[in-house]
N, C-alpha and C. Protein backbone atom coordinates (compact mmCIF):
# COMPACT_ATOMS: atom_id res chain seq x y z
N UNK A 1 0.84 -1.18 0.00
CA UNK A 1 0.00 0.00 0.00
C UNK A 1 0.88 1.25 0.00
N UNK A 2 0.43 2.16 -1.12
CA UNK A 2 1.32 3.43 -1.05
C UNK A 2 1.36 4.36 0.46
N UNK A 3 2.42 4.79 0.58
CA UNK A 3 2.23 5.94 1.97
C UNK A 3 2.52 5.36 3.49
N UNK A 4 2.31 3.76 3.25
CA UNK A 4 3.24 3.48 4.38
C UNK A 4 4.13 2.90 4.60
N UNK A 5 4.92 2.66 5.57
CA UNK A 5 6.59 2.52 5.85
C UNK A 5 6.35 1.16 6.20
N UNK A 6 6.97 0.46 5.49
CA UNK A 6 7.08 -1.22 6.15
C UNK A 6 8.86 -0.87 5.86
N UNK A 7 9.54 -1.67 7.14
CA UNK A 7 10.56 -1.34 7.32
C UNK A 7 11.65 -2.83 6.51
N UNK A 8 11.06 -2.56 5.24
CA UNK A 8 11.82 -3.05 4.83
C UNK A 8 13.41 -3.16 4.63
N UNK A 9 14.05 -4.03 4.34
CA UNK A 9 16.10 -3.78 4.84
C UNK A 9 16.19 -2.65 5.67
N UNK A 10 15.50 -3.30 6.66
CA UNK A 10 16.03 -2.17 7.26
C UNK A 10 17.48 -2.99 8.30
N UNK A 11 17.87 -4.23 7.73
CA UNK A 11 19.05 -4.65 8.23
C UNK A 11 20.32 -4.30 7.43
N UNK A 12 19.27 -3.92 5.92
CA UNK A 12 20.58 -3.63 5.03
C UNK A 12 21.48 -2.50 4.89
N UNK A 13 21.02 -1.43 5.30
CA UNK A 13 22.16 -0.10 4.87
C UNK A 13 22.27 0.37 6.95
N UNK A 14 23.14 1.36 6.71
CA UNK A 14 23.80 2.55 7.93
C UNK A 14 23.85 3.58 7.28
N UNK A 15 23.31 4.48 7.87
CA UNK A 15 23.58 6.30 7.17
C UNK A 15 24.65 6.64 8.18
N UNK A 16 25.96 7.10 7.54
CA UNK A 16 27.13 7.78 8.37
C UNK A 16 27.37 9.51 8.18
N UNK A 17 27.26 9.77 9.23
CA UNK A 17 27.05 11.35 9.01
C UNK A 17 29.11 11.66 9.88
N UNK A 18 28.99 12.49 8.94
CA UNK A 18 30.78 13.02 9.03
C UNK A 18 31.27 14.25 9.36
N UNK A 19 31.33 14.97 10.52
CA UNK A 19 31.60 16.76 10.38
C UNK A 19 32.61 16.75 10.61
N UNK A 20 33.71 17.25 9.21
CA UNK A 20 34.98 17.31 9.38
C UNK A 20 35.34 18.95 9.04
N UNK A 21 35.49 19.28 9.84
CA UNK A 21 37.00 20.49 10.32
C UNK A 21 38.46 20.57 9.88
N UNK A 22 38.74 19.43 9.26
CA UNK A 22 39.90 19.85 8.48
C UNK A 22 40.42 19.16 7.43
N UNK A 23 40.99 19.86 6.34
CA UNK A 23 41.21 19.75 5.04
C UNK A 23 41.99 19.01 4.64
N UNK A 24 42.80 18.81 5.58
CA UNK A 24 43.93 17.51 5.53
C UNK A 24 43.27 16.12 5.44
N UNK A 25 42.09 16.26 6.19
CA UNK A 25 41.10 14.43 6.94
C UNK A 25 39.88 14.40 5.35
N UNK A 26 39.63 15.61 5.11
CA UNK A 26 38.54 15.33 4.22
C UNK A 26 38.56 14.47 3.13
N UNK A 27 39.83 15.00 1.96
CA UNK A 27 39.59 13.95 1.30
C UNK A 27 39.89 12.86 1.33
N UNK A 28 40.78 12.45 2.24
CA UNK A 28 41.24 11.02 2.79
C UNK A 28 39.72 10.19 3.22
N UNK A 29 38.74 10.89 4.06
CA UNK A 29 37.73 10.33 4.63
C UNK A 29 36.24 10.08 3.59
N UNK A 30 36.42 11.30 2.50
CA UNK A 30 35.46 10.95 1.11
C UNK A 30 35.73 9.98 0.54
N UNK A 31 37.32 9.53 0.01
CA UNK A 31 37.77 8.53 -0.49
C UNK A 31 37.24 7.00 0.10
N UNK A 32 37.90 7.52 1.69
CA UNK A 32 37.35 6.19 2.03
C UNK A 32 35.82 5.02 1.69
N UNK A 33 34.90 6.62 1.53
CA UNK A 33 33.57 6.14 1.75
C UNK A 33 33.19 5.55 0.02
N UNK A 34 33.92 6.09 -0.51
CA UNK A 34 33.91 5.82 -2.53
C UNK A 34 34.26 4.41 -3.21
N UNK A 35 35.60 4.26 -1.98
CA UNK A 35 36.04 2.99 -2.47
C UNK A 35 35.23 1.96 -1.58
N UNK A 36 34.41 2.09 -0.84
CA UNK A 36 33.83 1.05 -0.39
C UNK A 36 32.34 0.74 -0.79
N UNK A 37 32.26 1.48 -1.92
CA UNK A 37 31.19 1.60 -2.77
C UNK A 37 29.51 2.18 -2.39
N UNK A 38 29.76 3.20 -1.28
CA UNK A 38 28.92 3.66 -0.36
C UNK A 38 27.53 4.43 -1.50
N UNK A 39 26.42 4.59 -0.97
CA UNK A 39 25.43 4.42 -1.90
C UNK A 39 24.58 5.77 -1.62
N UNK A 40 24.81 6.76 -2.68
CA UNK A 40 23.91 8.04 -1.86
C UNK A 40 24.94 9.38 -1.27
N UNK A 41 25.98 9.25 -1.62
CA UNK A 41 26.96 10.07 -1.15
C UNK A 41 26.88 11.20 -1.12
N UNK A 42 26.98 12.03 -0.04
CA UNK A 42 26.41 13.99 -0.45
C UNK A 42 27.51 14.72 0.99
N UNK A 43 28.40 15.72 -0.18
CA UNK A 43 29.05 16.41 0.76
C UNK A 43 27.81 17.97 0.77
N UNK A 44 28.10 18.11 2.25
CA UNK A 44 27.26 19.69 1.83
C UNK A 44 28.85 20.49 2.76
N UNK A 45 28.83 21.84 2.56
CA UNK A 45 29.77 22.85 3.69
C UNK A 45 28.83 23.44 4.46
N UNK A 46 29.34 23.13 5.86
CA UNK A 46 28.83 23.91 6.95
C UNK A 46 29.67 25.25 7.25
N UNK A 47 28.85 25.56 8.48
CA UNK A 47 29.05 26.58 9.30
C UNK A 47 28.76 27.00 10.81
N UNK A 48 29.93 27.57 11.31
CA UNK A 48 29.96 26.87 12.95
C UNK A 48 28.47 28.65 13.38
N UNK A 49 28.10 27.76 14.08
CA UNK A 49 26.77 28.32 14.64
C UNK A 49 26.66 29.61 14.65
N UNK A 50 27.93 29.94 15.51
CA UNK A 50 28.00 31.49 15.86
C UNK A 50 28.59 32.23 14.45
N UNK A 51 28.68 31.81 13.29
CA UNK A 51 28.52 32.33 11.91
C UNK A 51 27.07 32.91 11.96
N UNK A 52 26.38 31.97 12.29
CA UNK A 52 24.11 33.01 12.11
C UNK A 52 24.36 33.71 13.58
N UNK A 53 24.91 33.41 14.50
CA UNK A 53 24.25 34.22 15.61
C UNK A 53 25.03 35.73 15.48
N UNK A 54 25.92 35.68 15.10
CA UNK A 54 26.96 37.03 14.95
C UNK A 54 26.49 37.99 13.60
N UNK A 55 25.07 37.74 13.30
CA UNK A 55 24.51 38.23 12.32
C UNK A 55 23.52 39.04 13.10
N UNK A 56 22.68 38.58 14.05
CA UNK A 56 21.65 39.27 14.88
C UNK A 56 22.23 40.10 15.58
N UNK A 57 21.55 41.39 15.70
CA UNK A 57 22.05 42.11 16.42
C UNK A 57 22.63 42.12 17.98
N UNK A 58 21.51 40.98 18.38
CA UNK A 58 22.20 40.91 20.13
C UNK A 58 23.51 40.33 20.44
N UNK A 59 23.85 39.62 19.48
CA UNK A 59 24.85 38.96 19.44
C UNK A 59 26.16 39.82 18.75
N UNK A 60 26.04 40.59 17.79
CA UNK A 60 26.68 41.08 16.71
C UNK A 60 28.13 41.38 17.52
N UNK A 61 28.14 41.68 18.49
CA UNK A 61 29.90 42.33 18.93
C UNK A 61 30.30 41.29 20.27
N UNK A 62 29.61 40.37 20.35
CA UNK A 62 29.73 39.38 21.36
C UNK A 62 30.77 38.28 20.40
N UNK A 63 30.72 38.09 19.40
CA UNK A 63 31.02 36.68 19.18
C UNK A 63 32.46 37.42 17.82
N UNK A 64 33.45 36.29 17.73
CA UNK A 64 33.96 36.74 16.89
C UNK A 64 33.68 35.61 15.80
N UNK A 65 33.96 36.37 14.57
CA UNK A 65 33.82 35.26 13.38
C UNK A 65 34.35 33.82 12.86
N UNK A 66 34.01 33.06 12.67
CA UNK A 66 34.63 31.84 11.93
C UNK A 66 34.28 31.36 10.31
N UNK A 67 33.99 32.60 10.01
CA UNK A 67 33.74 32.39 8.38
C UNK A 67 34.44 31.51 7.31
N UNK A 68 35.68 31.88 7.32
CA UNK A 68 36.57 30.85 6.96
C UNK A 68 37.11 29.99 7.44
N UNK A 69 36.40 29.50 8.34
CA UNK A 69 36.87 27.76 8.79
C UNK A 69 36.13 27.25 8.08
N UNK A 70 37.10 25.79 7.97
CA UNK A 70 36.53 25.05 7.09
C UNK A 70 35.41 23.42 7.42
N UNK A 71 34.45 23.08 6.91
CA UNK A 71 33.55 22.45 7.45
C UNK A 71 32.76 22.29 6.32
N UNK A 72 32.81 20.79 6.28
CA UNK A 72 32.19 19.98 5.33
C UNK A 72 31.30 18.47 6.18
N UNK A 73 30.76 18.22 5.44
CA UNK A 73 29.96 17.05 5.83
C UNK A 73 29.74 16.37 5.20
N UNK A 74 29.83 14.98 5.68
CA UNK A 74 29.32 13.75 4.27
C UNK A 74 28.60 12.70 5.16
N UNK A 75 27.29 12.76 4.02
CA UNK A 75 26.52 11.83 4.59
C UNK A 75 26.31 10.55 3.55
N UNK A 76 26.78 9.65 3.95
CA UNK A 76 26.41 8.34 3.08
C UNK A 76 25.84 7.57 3.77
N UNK A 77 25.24 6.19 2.43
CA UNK A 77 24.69 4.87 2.98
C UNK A 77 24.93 4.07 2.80
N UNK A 78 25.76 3.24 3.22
CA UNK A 78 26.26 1.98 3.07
C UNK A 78 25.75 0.59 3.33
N UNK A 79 26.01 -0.27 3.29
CA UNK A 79 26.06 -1.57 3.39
C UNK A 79 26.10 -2.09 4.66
N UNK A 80 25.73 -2.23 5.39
CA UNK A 80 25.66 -2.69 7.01
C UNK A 80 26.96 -3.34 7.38
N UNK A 81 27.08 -4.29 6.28
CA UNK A 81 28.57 -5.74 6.27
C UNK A 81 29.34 -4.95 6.46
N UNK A 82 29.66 -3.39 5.76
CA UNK A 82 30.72 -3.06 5.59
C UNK A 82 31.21 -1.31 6.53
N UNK A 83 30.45 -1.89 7.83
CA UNK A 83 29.99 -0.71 8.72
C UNK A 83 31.28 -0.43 9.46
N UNK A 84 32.00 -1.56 9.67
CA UNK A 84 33.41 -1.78 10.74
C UNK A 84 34.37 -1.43 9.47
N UNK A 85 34.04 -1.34 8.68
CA UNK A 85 35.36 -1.65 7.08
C UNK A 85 35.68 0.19 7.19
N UNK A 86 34.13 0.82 7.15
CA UNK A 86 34.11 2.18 6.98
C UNK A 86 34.99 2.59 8.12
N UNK A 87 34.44 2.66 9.06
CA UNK A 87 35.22 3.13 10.52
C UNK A 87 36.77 3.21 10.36
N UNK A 88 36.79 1.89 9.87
CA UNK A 88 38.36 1.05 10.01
C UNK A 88 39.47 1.92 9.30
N UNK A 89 39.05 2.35 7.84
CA UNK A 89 39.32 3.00 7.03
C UNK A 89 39.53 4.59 6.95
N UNK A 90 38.14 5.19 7.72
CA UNK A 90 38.52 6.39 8.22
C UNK A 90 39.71 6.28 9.59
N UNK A 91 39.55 5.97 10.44
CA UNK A 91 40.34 5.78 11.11
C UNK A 91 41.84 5.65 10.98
N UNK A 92 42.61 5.03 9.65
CA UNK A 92 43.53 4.88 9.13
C UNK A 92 43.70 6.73 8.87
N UNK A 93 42.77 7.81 8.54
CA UNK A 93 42.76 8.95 8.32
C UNK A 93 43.21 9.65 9.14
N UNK A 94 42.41 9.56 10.04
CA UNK A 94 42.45 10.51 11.25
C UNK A 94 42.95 9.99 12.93
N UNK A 95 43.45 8.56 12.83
CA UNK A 95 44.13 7.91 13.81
C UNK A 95 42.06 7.97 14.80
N UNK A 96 42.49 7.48 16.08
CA UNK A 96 41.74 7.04 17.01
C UNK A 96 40.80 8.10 17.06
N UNK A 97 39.23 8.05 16.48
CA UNK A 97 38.13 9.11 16.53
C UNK A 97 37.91 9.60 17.31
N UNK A 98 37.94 8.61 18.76
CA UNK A 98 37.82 8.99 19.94
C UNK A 98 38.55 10.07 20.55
N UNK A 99 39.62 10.10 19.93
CA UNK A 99 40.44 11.18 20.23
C UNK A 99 40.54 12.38 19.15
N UNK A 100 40.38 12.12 18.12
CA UNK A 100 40.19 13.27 17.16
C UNK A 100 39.05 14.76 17.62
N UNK A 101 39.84 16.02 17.14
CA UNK A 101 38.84 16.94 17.72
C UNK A 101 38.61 17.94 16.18
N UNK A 102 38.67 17.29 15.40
CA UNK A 102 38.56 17.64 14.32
C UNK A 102 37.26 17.19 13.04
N UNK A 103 36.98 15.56 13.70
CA UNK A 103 36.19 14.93 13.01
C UNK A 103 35.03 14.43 14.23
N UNK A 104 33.82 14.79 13.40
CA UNK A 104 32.43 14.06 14.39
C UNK A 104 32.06 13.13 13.55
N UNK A 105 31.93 11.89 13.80
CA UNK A 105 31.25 10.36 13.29
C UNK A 105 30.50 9.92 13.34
N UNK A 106 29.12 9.81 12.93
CA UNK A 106 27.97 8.76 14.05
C UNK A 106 27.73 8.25 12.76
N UNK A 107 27.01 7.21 13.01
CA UNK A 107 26.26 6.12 12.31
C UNK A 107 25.49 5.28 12.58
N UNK A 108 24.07 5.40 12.04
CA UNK A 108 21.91 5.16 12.56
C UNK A 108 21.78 4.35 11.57
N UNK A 109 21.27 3.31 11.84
CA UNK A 109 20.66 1.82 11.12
C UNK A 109 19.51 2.57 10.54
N UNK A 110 19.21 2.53 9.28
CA UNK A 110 18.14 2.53 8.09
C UNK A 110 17.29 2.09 8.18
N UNK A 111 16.00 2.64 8.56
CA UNK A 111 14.91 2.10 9.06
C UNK A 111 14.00 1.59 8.18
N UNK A 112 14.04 2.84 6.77
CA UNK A 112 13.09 2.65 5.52
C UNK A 112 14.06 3.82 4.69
N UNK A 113 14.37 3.34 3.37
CA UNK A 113 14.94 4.40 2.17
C UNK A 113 14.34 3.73 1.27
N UNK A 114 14.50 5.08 0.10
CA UNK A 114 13.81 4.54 -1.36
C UNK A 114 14.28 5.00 -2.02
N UNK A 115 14.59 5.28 -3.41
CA UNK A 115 15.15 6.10 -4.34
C UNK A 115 16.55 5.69 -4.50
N UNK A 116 17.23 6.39 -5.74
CA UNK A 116 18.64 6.01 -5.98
C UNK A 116 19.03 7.35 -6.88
N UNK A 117 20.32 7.96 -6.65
CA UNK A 117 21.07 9.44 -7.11
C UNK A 117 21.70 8.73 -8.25
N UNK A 118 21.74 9.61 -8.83
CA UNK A 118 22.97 9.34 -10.17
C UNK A 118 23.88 10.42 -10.02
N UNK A 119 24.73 9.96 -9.60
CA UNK A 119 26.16 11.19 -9.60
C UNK A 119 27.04 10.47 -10.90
């Protein structure tokens, strides 16, 4: 039936969301996600918060700028099998995540997706 969610594979993919801070880790950590044939791949560039709040006036002489820092994000979907491969791989990037203060990592089991990108 159209319109509702049966959670189909939803054993099959992981969405990995990536906020990397520096330019050295990025393309090492895009790569990673390319060669492991990750499905859905989308960098967008961010911006650290107090970029919008240093726009409003209450804020305007409180905060100083971070305009040109750099901040990108990649969100892919992968293959579940190959969830430890991803990690493993970035990690080879940026040494122990846990300790990195440069890169944020998480990764949420796929509950329901549909569609497919052509890049």
């Amino acid at each position: 039936m159209q319109g509702e969610l049966d959670p189909i594979d939803s054993q099959g993919h992981h969405l990995f969301h990536v906020v990397v801070q520096s330019e050295e880790f990025f393309r090492g950590i895009l790569e990673a996600f390319i060669a492991l044939d990750a499905k859905a791949v989308t960098v967008l560039e961010g911006r650290a918060p107090r970029t919008y709040l240093q726009r409003q006036p209450l804020f305007a002489g409180l905060l100083d700028s971070d305009e040109n820092r750099f901040c990108r994000i990649i969100i892919a979907a992968l293959d579940r099998r190959l969830s430890n491969e991803a990690i493993r791989r970035v990690q080879e990037v940026t040494g122990d995540l846990r300790l990195c203060s440069k890169v944020h990592f998480s990764v949420q089991e796929v509950f329901w997706a549909a569609g497919a990108l052509d890049w």
